[in-house]
Protein backbone atom coordinates (compact mmCIF):
# COMPACT_ATOMS: atom_id res chain seq x y z
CA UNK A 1 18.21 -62.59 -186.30
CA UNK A 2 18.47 -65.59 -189.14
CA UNK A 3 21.26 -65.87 -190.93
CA UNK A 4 23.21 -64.34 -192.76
CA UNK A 5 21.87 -64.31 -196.20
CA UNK A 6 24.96 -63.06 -198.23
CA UNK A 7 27.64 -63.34 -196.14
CA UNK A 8 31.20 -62.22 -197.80
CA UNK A 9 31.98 -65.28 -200.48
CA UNK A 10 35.59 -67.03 -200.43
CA UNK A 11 37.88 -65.20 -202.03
CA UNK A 12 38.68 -67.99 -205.24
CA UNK A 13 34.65 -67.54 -205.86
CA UNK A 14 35.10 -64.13 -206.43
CA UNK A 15 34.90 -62.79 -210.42
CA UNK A 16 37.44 -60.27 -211.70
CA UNK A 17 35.07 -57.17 -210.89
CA UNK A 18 34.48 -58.24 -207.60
CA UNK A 19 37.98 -58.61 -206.92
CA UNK A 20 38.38 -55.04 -208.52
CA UNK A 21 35.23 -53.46 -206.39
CA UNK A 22 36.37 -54.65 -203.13
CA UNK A 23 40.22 -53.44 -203.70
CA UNK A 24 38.51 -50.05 -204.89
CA UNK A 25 36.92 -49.84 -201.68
CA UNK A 26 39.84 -51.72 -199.25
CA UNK A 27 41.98 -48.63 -200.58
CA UNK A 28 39.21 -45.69 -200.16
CA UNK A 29 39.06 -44.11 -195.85
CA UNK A 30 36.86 -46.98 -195.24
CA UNK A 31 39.53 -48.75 -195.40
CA UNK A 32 38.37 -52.50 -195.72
CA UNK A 33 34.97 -54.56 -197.38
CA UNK A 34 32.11 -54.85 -194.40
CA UNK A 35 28.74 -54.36 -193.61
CA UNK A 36 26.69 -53.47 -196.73
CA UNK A 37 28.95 -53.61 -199.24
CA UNK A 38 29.20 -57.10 -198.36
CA UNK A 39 25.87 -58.13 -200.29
CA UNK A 40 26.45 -55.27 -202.69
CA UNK A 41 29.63 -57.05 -203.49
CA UNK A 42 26.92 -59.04 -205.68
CA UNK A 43 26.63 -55.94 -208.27
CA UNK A 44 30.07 -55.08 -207.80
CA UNK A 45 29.29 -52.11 -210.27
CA UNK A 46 26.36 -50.94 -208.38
CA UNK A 47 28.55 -51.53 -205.03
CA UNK A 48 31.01 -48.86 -206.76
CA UNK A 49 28.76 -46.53 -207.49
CA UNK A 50 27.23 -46.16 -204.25
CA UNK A 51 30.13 -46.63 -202.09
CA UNK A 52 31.38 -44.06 -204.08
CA UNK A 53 28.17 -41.52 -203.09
CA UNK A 54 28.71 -42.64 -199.47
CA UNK A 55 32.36 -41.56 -200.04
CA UNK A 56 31.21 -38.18 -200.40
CA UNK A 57 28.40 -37.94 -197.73
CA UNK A 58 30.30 -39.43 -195.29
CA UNK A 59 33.63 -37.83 -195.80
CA UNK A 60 33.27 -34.31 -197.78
CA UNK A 61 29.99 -33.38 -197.30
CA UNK A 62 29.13 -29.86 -196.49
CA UNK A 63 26.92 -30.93 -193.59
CA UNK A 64 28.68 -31.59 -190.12
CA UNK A 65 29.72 -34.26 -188.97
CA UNK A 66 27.38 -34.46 -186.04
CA UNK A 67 24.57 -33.76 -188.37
CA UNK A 68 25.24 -36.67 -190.84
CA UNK A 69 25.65 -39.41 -187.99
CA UNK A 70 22.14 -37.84 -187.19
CA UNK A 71 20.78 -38.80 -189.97
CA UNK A 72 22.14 -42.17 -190.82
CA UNK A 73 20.96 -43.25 -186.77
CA UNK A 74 17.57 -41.96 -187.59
CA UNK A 75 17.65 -44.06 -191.14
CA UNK A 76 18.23 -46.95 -188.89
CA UNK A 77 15.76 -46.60 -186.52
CA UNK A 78 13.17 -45.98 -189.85
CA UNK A 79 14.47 -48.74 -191.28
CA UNK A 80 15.23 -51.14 -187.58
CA UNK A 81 18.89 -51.57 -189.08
CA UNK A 82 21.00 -53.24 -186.23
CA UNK A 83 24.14 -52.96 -188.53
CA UNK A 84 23.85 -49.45 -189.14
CA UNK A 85 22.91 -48.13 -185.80
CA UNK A 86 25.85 -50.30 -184.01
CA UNK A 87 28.52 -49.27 -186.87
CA UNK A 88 27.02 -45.53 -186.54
CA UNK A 89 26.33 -44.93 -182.65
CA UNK A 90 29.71 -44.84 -181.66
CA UNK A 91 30.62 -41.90 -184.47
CA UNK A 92 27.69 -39.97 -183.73
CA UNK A 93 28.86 -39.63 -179.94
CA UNK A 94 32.35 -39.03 -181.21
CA UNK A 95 30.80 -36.34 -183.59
CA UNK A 96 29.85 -34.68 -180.72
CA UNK A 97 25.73 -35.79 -180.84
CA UNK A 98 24.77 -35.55 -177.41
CA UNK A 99 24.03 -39.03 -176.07
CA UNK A 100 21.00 -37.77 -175.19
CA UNK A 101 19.96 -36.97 -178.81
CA UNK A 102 21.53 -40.39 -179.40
CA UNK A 103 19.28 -42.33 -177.29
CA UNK A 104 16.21 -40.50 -178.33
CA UNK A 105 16.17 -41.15 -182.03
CA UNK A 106 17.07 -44.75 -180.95
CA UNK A 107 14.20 -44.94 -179.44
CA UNK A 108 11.95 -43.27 -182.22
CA UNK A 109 11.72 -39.87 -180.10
CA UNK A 110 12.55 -36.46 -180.98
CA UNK A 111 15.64 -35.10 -179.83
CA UNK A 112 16.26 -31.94 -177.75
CA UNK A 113 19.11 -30.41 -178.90
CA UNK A 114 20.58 -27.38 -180.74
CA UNK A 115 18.01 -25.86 -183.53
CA UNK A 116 19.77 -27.97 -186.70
CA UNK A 117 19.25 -31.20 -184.67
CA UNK A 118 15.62 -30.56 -184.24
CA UNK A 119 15.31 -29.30 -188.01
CA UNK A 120 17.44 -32.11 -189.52
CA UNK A 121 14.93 -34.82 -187.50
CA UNK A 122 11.60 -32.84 -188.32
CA UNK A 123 12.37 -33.14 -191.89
CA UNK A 124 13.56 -36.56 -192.15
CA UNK A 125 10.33 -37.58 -189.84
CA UNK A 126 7.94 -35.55 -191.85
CA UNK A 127 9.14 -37.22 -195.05
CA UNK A 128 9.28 -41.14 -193.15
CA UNK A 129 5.76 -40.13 -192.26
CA UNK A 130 3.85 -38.77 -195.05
CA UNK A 131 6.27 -39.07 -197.62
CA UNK A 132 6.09 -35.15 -198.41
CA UNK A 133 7.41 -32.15 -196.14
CA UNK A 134 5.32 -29.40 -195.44
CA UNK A 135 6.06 -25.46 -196.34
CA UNK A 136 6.45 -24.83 -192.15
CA UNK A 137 9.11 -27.84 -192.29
CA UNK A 138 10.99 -26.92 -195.22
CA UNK A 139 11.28 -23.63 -194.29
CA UNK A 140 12.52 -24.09 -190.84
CA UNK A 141 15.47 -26.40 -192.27
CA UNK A 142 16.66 -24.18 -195.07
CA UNK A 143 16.34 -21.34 -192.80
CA UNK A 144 18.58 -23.00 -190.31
CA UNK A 145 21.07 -25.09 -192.59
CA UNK A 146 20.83 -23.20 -196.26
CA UNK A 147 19.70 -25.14 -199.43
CA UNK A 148 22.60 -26.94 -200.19
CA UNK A 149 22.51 -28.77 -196.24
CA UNK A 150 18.67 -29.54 -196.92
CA UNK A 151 19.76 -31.45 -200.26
CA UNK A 152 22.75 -33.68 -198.37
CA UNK A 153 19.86 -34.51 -195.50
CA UNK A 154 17.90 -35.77 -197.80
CA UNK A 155 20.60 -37.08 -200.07
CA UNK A 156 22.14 -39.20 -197.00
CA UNK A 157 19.18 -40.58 -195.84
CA UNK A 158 18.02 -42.13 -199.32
CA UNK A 159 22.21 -43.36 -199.86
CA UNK A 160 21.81 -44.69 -195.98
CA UNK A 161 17.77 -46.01 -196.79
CA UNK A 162 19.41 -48.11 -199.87
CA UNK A 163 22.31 -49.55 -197.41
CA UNK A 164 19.65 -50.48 -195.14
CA UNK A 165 17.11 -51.85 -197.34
CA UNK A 166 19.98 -54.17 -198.71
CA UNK A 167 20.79 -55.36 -195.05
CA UNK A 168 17.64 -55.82 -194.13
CA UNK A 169 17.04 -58.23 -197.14
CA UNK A 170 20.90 -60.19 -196.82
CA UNK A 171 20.24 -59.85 -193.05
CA UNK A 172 23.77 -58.80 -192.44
CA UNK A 173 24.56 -59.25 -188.74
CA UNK A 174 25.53 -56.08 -186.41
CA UNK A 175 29.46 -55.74 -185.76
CA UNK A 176 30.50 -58.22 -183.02
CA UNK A 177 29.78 -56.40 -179.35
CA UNK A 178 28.22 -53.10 -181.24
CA UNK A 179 25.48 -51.43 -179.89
CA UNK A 180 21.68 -52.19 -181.03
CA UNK A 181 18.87 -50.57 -181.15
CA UNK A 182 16.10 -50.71 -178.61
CA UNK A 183 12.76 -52.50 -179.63
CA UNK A 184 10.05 -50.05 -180.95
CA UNK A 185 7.50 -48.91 -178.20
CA UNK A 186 4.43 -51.02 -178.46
CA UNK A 187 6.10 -53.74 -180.39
């Protein structure tokens, strides 16, 4: 990977809102500035705004917990995000995701797994793919996790596609010694 593109600036180049946004978020359950909001510290509005969604995704959401790590790790193998699969691969086996399920959206596979797993990646591969989900797809998710749990997939995934998009572009290296995600079949 190059480097870093927007690595975290000293703290006596920092403005009075960025100072403000990263305190906001230093005192939220995250509990410190890393990883995207590092290069969203550049909007520090923007990087409030969001971190604030991802507040709520990742910490009330009505989705479980297993079933949100599910979805970030399968953002970051859409979007090859090294930061967000090595941050998020040790929470989704603490979640309870079967490392089997863990190691088969890594790879770009479906997972076996309990019916909401299966639903949960059918939907967010349907949409990656054709940018639409079908009536059979749709169905089968709000059958298994109710309307509200359909919206939050999809909800996390585009909060998780933004963080990645914006890594991608800063090319914000992967935690030190965190896992990373195979290379693509074919690739």
């Amino acid at each position: 990977m190059s480097a870093d593109r927007l690595p975290l600036p000293p703290e006596a180049q920092l403005t009075a809102a960025q100072r403000t946004a990263a305190a906001r978020i230093a005192s939220g359950p995250r509990g410190a500035l890393f990883g995207p909001f590092v290069p969203l510290l550049r909007s520090p509005e923007l990087m409030t705004r969001l971190q604030l969604v991802g507040e709520y995704l990742r910490f009330d959401s009505v989705l479980d917990d297993d079933l949100i790590e599910l979805v970030i790790l399968v953002v970051a193998r859409h979007w090859d995000q090294d930061f967000e699969y090595g941050f998020h691969q040790p929470l989704a086996l603490k979640a309870g995701l079967p490392p089997s399920v863990v190691e088969a959206v890594a790879r770009g596979g479906r997972p076996a797994g309990r019916p909401e797993v299966a639903a949960v990646w059918d939907l967010l591969d349907e949409l990656h793919r054709s940018r639409q989900v079908g009536d059979d797809t749709y169905a089968k998710a709000v059958d298994l996790l109710g309307e509200a749990r359909v919206v939050e997939v999809v909800g996390t995934a585009g909060y998780y596609t933004t963080l990645a998009m914006t890594m991608n572009v800063a090319r914000t290296p992967p935690p030190a010694g965190a896992p990373r995600l195979p290379a693509r079949e074919g690739a």
